[in-house]
PDB file of N, CA and C in Angstrom:
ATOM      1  N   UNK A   1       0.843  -1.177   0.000  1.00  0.00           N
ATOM      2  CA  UNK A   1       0.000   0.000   0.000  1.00  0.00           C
ATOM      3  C   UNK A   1       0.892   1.245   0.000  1.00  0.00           C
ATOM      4  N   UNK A   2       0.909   1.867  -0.936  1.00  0.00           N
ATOM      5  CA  UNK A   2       1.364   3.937  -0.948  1.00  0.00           C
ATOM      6  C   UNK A   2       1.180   4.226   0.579  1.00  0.00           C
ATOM      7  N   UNK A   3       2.465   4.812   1.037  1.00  0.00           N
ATOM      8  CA  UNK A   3       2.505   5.610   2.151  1.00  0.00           C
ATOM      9  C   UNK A   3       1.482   6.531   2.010  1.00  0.00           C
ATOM     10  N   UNK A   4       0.902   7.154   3.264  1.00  0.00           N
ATOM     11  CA  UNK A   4       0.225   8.014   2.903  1.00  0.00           C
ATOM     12  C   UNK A   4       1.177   9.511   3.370  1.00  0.00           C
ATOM     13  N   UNK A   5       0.785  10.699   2.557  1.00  0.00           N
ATOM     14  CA  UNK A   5       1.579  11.974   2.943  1.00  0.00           C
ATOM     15  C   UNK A   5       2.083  12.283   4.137  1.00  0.00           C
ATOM     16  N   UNK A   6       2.814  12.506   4.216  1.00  0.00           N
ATOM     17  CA  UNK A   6       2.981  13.365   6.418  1.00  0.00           C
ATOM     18  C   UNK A   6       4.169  13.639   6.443  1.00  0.00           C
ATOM     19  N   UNK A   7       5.271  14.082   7.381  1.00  0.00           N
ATOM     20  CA  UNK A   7       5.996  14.314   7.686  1.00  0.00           C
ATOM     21  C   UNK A   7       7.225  14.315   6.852  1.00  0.00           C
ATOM     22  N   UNK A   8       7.206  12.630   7.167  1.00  0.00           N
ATOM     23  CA  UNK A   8       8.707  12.350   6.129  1.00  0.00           C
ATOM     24  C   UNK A   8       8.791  12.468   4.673  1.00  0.00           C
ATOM     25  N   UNK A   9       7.482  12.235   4.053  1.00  0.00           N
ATOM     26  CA  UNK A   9       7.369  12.387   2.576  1.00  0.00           C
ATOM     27  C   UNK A   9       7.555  14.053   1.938  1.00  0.00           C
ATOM     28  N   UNK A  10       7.021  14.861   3.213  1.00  0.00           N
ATOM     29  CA  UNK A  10       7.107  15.865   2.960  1.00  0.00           C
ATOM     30  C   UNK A  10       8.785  16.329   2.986  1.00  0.00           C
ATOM     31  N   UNK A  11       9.751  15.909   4.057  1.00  0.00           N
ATOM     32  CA  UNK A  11      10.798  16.349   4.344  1.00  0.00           C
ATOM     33  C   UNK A  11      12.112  15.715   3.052  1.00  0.00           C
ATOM     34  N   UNK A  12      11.467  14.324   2.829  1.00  0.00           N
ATOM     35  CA  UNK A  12      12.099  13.416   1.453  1.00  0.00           C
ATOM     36  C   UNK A  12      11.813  14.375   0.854  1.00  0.00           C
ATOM     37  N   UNK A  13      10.570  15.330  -0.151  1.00  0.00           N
ATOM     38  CA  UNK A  13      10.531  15.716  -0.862  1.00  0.00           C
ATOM     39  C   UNK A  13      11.299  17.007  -1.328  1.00  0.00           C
ATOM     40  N   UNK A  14      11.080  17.707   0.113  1.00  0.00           N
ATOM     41  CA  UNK A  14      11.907  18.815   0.180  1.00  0.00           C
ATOM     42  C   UNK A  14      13.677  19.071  -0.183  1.00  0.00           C
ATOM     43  N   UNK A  15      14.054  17.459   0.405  1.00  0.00           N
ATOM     44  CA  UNK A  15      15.248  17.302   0.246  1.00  0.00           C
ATOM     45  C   UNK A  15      15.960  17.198  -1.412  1.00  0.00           C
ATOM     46  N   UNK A  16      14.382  16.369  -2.229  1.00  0.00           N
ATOM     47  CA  UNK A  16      14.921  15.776  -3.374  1.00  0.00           C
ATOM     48  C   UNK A  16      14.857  17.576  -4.615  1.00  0.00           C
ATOM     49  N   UNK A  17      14.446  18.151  -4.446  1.00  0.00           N
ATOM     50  CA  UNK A  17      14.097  19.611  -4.359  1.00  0.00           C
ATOM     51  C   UNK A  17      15.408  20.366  -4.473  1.00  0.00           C
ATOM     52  N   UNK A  18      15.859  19.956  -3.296  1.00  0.00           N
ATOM     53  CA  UNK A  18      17.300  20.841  -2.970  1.00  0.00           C
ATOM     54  C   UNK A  18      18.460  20.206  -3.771  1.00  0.00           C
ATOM     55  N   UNK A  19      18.588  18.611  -3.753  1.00  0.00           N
ATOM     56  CA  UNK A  19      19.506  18.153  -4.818  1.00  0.00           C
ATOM     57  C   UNK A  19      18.933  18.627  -5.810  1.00  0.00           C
ATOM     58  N   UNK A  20      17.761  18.457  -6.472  1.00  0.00           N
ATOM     59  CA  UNK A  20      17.200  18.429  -8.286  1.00  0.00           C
ATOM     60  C   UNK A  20      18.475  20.250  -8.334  1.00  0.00           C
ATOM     61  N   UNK A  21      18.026  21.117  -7.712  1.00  0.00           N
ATOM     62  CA  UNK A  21      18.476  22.499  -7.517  1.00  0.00           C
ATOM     63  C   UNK A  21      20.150  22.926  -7.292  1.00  0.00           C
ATOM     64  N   UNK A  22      20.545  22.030  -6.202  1.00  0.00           N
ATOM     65  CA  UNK A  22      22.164  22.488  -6.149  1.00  0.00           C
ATOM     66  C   UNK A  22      22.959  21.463  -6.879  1.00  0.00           C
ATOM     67  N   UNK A  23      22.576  20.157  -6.933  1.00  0.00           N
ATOM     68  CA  UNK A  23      23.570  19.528  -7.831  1.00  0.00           C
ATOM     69  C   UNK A  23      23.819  20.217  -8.926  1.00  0.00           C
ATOM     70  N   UNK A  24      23.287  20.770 -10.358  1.00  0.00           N
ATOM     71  CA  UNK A  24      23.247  21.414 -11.305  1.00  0.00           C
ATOM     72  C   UNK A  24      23.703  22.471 -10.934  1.00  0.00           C
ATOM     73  N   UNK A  25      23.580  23.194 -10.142  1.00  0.00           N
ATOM     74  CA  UNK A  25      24.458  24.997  -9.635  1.00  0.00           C
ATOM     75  C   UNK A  25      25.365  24.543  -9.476  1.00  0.00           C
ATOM     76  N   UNK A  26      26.076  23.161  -8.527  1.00  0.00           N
ATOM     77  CA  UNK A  26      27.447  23.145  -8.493  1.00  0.00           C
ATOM     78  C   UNK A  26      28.253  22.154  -9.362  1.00  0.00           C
ATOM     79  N   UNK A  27      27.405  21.466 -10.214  1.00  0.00           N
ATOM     80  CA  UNK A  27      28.519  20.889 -11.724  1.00  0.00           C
ATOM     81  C   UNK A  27      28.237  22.000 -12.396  1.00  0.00           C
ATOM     82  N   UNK A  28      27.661  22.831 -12.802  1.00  0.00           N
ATOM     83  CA  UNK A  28      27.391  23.653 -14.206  1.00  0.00           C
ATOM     84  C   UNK A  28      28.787  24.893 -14.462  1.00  0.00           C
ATOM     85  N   UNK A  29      29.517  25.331 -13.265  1.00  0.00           N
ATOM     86  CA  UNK A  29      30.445  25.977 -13.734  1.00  0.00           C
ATOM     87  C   UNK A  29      31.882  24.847 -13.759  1.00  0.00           C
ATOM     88  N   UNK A  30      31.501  23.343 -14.111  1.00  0.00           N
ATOM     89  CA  UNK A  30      32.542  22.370 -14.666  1.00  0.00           C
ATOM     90  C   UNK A  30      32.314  22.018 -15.856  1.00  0.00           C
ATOM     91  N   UNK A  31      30.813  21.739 -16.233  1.00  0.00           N
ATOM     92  CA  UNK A  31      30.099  20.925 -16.961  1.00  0.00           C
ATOM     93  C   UNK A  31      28.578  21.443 -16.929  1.00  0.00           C
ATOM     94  N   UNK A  32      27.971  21.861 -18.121  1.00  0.00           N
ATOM     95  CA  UNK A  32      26.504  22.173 -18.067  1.00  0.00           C
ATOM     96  C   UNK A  32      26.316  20.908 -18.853  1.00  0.00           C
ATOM     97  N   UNK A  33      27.000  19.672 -19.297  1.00  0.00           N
ATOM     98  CA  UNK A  33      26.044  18.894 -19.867  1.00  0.00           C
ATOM     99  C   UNK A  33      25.926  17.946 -18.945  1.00  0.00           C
ATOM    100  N   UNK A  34      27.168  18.182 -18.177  1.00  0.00           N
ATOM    101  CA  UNK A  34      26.973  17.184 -16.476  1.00  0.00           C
ATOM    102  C   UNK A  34      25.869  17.103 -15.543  1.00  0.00           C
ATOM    103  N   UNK A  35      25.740  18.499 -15.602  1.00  0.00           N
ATOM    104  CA  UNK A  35      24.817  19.508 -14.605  1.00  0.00           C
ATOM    105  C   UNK A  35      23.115  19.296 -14.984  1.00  0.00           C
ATOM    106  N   UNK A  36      23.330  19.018 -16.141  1.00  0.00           N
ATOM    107  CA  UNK A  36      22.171  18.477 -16.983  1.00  0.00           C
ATOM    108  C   UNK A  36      21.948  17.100 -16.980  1.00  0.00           C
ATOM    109  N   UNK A  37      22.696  16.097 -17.012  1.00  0.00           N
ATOM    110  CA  UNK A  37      22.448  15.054 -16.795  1.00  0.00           C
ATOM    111  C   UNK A  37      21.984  14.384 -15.306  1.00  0.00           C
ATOM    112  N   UNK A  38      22.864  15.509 -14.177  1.00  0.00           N
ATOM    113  CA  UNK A  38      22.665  15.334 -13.234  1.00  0.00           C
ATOM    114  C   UNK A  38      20.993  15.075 -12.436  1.00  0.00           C
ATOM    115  N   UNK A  39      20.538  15.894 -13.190  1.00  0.00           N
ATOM    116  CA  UNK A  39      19.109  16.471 -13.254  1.00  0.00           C
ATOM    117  C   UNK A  39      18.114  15.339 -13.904  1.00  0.00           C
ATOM    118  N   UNK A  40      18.735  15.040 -14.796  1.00  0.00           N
ATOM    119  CA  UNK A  40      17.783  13.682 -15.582  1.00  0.00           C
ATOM    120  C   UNK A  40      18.053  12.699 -15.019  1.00  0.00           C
ATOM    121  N   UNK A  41      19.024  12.380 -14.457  1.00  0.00           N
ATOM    122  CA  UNK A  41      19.683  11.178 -13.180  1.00  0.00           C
ATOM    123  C   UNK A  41      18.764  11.253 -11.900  1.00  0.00           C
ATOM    124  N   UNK A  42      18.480  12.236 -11.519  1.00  0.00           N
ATOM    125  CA  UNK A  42      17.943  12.398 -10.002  1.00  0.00           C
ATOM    126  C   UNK A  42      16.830  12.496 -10.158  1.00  0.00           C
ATOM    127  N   UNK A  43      16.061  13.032 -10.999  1.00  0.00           N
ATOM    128  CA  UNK A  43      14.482  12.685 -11.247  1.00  0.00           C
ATOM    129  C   UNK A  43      14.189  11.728 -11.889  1.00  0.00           C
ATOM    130  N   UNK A  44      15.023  11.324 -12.983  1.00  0.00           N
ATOM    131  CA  UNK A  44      14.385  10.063 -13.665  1.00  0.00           C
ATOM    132  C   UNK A  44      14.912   8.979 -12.999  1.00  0.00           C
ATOM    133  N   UNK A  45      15.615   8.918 -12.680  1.00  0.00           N
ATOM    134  CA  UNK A  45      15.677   7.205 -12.022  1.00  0.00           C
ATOM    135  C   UNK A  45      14.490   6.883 -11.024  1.00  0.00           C
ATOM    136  N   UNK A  46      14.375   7.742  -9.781  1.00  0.00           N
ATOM    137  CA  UNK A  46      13.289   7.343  -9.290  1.00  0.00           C
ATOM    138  C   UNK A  46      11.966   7.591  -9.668  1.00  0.00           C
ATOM    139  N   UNK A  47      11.992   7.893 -11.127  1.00  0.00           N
ATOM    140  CA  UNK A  47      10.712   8.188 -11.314  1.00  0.00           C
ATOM    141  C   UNK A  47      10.249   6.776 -12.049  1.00  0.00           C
ATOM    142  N   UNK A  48      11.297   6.391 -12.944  1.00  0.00           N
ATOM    143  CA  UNK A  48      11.499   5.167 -13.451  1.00  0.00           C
ATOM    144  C   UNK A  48      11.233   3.590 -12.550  1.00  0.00           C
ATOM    145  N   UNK A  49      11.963   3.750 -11.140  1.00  0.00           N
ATOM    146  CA  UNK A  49      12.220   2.664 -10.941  1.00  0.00           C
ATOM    147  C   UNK A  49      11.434   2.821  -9.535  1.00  0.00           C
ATOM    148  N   UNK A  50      10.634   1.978  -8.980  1.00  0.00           N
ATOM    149  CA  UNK A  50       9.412   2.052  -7.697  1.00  0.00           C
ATOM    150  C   UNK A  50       9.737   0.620  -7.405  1.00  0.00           C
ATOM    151  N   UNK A  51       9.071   0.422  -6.059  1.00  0.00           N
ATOM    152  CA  UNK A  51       9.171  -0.570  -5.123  1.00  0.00           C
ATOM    153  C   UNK A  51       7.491  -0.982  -5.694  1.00  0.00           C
ATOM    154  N   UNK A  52       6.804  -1.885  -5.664  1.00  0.00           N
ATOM    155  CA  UNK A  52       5.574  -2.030  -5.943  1.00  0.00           C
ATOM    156  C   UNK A  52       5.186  -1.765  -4.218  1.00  0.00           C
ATOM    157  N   UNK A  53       3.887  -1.191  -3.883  1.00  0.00           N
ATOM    158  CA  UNK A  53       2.968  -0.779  -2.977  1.00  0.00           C
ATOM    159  C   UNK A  53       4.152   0.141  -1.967  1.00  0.00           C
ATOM    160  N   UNK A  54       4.781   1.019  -2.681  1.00  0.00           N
ATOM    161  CA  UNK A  54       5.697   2.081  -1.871  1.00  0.00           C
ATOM    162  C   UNK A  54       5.032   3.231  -2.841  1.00  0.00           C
ATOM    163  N   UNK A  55       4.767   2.845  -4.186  1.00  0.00           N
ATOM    164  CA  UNK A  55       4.454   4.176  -5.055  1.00  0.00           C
ATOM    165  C   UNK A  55       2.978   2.973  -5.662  1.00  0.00           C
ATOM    166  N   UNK A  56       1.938   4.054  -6.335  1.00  0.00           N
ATOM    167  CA  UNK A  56       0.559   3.879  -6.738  1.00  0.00           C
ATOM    168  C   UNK A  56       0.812   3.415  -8.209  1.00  0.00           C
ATOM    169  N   UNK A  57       2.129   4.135  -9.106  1.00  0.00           N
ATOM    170  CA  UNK A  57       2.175   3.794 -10.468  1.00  0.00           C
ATOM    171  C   UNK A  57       3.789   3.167 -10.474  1.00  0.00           C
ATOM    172  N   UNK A  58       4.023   1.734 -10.711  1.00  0.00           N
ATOM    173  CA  UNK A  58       5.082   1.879 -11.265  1.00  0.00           C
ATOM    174  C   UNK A  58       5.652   1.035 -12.502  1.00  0.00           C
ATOM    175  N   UNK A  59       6.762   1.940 -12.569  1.00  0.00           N
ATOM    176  CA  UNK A  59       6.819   1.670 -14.285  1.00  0.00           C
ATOM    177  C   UNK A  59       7.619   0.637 -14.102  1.00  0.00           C
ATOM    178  N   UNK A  60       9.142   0.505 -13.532  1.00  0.00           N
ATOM    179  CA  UNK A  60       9.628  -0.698 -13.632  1.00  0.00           C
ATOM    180  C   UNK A  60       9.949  -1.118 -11.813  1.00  0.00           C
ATOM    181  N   UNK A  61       9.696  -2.286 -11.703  1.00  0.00           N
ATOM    182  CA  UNK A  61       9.474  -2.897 -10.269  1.00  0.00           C
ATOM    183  C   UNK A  61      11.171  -3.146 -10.390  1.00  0.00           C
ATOM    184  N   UNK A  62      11.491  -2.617  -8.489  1.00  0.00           N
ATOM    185  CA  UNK A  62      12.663  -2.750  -8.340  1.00  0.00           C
ATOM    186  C   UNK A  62      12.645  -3.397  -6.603  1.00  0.00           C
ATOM    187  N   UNK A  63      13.536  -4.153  -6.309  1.00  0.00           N
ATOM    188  CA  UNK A  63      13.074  -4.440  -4.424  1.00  0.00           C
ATOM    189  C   UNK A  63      13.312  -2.949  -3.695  1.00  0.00           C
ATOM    190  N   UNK A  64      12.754  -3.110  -2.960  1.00  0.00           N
ATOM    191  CA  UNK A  64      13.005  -1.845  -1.533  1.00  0.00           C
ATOM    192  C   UNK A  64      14.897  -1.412  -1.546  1.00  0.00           C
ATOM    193  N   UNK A  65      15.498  -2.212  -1.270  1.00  0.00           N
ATOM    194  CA  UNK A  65      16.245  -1.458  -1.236  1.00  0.00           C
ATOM    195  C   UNK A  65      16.999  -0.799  -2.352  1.00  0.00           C
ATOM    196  N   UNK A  66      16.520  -0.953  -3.584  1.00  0.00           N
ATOM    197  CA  UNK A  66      16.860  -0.360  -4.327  1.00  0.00           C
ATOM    198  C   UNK A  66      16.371   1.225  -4.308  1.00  0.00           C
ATOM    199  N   UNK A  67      14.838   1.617  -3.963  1.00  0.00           N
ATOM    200  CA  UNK A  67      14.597   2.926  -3.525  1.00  0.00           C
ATOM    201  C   UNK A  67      15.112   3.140  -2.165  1.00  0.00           C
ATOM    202  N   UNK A  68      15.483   2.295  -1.445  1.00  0.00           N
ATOM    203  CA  UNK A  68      16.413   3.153  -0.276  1.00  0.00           C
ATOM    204  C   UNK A  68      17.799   3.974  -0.882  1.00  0.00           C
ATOM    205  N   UNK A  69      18.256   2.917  -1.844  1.00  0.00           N
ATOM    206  CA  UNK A  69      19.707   3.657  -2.402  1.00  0.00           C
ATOM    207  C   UNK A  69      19.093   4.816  -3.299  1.00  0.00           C
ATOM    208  N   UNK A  70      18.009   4.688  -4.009  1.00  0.00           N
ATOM    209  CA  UNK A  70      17.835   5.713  -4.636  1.00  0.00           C
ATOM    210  C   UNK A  70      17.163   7.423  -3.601  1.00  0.00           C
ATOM    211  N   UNK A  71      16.732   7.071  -2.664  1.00  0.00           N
ATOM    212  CA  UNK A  71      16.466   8.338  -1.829  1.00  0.00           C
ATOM    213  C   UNK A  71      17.896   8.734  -1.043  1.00  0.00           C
ATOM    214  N   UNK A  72      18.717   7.722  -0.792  1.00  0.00           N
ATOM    215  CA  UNK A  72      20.483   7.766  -0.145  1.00  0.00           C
ATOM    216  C   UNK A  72      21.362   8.750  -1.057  1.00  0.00           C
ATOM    217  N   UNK A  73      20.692   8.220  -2.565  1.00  0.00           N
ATOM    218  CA  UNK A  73      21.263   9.422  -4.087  1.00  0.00           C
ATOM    219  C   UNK A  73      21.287  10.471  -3.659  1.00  0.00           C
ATOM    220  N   UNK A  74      19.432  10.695  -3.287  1.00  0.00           N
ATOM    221  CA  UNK A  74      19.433  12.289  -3.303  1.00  0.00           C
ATOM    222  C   UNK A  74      19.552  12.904  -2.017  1.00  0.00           C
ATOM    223  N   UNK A  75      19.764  12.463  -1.194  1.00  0.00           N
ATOM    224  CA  UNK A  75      20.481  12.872   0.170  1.00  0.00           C
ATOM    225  C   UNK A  75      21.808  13.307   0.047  1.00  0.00           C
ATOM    226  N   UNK A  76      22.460  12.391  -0.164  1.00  0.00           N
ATOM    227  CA  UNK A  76      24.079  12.852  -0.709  1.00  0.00           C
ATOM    228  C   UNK A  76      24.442  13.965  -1.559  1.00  0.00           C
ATOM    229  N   UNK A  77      23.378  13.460  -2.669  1.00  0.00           N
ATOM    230  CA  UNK A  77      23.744  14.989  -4.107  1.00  0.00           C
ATOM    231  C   UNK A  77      23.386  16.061  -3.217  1.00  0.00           C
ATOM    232  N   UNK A  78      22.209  16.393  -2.466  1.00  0.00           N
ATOM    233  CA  UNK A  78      21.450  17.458  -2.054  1.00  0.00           C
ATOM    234  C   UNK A  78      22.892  17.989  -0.469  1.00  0.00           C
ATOM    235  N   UNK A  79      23.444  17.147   0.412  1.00  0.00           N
ATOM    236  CA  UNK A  79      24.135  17.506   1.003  1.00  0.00           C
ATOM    237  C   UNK A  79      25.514  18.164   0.268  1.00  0.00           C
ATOM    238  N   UNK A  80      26.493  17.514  -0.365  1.00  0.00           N
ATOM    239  CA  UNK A  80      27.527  17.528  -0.624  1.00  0.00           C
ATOM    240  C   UNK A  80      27.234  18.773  -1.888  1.00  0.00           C
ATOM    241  N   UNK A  81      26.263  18.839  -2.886  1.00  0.00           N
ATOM    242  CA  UNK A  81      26.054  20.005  -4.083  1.00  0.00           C
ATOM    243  C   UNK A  81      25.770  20.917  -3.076  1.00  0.00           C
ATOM    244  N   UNK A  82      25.497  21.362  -1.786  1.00  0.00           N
ATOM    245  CA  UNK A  82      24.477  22.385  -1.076  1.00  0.00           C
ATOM    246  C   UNK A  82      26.285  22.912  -0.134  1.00  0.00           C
ATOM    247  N   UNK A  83      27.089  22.076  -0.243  1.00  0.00           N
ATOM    248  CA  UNK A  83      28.576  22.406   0.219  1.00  0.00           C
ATOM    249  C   UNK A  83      29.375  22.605  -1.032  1.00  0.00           C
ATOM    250  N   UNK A  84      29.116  22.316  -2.342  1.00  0.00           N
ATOM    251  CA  UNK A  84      29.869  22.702  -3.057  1.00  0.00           C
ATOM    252  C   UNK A  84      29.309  23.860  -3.768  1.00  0.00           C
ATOM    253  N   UNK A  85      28.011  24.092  -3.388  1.00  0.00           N
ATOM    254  CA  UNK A  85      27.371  25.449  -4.517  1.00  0.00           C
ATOM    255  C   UNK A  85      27.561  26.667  -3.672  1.00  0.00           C
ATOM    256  N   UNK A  86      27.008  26.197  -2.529  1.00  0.00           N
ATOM    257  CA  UNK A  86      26.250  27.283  -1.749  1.00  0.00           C
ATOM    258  C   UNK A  86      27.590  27.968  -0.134  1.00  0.00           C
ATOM    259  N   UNK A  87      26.742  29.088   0.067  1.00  0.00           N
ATOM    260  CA  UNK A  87      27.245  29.808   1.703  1.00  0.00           C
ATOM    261  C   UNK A  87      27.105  28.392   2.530  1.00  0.00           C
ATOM    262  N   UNK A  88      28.322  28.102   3.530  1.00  0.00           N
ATOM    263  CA  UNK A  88      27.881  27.102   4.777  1.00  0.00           C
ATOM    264  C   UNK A  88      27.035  27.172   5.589  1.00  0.00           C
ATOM    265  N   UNK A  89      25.985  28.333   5.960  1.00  0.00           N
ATOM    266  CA  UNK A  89      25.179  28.389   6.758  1.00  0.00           C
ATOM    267  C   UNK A  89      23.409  28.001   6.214  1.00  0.00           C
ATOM    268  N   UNK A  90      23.829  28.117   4.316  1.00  0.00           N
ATOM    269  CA  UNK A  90      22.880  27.249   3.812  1.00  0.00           C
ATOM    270  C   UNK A  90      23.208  25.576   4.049  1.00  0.00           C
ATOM    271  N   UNK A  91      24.214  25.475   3.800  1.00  0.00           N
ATOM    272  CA  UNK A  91      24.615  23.685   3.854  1.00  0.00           C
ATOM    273  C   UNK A  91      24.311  23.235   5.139  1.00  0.00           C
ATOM    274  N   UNK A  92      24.334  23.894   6.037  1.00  0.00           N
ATOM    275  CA  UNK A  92      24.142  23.467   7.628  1.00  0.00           C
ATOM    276  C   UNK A  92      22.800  22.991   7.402  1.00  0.00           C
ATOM    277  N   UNK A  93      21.854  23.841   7.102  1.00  0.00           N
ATOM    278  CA  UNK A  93      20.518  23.827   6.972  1.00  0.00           C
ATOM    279  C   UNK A  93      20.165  22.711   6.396  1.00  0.00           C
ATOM    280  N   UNK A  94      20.859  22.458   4.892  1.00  0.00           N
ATOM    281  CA  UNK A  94      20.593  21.297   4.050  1.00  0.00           C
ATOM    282  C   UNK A  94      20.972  19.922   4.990  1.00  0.00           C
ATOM    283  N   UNK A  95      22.063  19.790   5.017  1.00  0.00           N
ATOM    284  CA  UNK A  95      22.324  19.112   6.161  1.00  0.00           C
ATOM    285  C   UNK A  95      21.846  18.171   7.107  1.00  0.00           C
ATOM    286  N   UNK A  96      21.008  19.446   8.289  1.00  0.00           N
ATOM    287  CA  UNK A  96      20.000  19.582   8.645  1.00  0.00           C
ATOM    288  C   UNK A  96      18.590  18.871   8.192  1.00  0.00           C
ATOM    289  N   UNK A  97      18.750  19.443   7.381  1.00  0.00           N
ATOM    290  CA  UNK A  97      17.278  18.633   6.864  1.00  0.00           C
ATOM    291  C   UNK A  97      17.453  17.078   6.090  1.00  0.00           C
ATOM    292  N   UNK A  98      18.718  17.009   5.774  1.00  0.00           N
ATOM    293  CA  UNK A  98      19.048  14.934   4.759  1.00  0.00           C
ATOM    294  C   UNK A  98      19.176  14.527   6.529  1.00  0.00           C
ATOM    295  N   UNK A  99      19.373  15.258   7.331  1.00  0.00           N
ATOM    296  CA  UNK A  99      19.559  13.856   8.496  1.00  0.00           C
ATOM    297  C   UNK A  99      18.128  13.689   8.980  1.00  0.00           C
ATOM    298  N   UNK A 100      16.809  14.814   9.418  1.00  0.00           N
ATOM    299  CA  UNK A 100      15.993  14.940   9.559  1.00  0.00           C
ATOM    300  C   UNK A 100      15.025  13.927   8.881  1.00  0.00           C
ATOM    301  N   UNK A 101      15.704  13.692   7.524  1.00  0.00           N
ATOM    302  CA  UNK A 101      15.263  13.189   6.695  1.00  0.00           C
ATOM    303  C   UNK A 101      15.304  11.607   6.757  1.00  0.00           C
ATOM    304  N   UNK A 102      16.137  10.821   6.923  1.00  0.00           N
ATOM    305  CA  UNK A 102      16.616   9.900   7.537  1.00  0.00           C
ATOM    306  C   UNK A 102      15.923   9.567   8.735  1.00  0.00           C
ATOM    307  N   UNK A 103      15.618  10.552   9.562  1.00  0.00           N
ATOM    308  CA  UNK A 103      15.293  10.283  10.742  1.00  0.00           C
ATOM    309  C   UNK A 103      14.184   9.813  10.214  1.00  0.00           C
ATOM    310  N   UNK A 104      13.068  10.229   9.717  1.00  0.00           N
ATOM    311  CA  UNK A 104      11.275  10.290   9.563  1.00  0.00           C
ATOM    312  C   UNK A 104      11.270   9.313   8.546  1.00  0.00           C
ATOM    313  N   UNK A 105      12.279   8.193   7.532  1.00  0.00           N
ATOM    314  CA  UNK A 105      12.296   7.629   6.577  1.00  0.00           C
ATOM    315  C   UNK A 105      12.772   6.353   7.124  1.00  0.00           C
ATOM    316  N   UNK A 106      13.152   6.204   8.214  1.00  0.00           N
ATOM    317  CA  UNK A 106      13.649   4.817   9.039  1.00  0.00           C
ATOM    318  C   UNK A 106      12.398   3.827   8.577  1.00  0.00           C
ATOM    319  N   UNK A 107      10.983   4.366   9.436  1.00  0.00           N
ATOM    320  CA  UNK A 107       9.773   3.176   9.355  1.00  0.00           C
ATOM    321  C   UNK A 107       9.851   2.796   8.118  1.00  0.00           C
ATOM    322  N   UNK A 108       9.742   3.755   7.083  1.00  0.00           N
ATOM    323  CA  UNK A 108       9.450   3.258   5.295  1.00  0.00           C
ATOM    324  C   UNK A 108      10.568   2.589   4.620  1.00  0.00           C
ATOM    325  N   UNK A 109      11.950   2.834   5.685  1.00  0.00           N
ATOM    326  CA  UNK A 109      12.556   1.989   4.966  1.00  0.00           C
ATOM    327  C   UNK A 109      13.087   0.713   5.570  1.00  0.00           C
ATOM    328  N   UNK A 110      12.529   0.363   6.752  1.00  0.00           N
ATOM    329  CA  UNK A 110      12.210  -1.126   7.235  1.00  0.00           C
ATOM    330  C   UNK A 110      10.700  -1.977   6.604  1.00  0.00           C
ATOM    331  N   UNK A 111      10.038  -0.943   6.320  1.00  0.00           N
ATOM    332  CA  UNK A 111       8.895  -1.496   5.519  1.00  0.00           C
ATOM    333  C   UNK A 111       9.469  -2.043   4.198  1.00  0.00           C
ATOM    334  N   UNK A 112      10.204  -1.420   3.708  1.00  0.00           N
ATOM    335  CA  UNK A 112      10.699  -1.986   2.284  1.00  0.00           C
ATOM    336  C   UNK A 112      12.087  -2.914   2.465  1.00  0.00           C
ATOM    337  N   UNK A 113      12.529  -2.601   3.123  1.00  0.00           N
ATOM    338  CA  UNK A 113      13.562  -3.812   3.257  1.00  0.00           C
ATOM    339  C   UNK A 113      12.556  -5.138   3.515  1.00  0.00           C
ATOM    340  N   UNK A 114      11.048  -5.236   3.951  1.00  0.00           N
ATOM    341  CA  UNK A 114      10.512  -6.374   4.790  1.00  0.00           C
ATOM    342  C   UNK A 114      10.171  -7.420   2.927  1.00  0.00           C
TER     343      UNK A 114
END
């Protein structure tokens, strides 16, 4: 069964937000076709690849922990691009919010490891 909205989906989302956003700000003055790919990497894979009864539509069935590594993606891009783009007192924040994030994503991701 689809999680239903609350907390953590909201805070996952926020996070995946901040990677889709700073990964690309901080490859694009190396690489704008990087910076671009980066972008089609971090939305399309998980848009592509679902756990069956974690998401309502999915296109290609993958086990749980494969969307654990794929939300681990955008934790990382969203921390480490938010230290390579941005002021440190934004990255704190980002930070801040991938561990937050983690925190509220534990239950869903013992549900999918099950």
């Amino acid at each position: 069964m689809p999680e239903k909205a609350g907390i953590g989906s909201a805070l996952r989302f926020t996070t995946e937000l901040v990677a889709w956003i700073a990964t690309p700000w901080a490859l694009a003055p190396h690489s704008v076709p990087l910076a671009v790919l980066s972008v089609i990497v971090l939305i399309g894979l998980p848009t592509l690849f679902s756990t069956p009864g974690d998401k309502r539509h999915v296109i290609v069935a993958v086990p749980g922990v494969v969307t654990i590594l794929l939300v681990l993606l955008q934790l990382v891009a969203a921390v480490v691009s938010s230290w390579l783009a941005w002021a440190p007192a934004v990255a704190v924040v980002v930070s801040l919010l991938a561990a937050a994030t983690v925190v509220t994503e534990l239950p869903r991701w013992r549900r999918l490891l099950r």
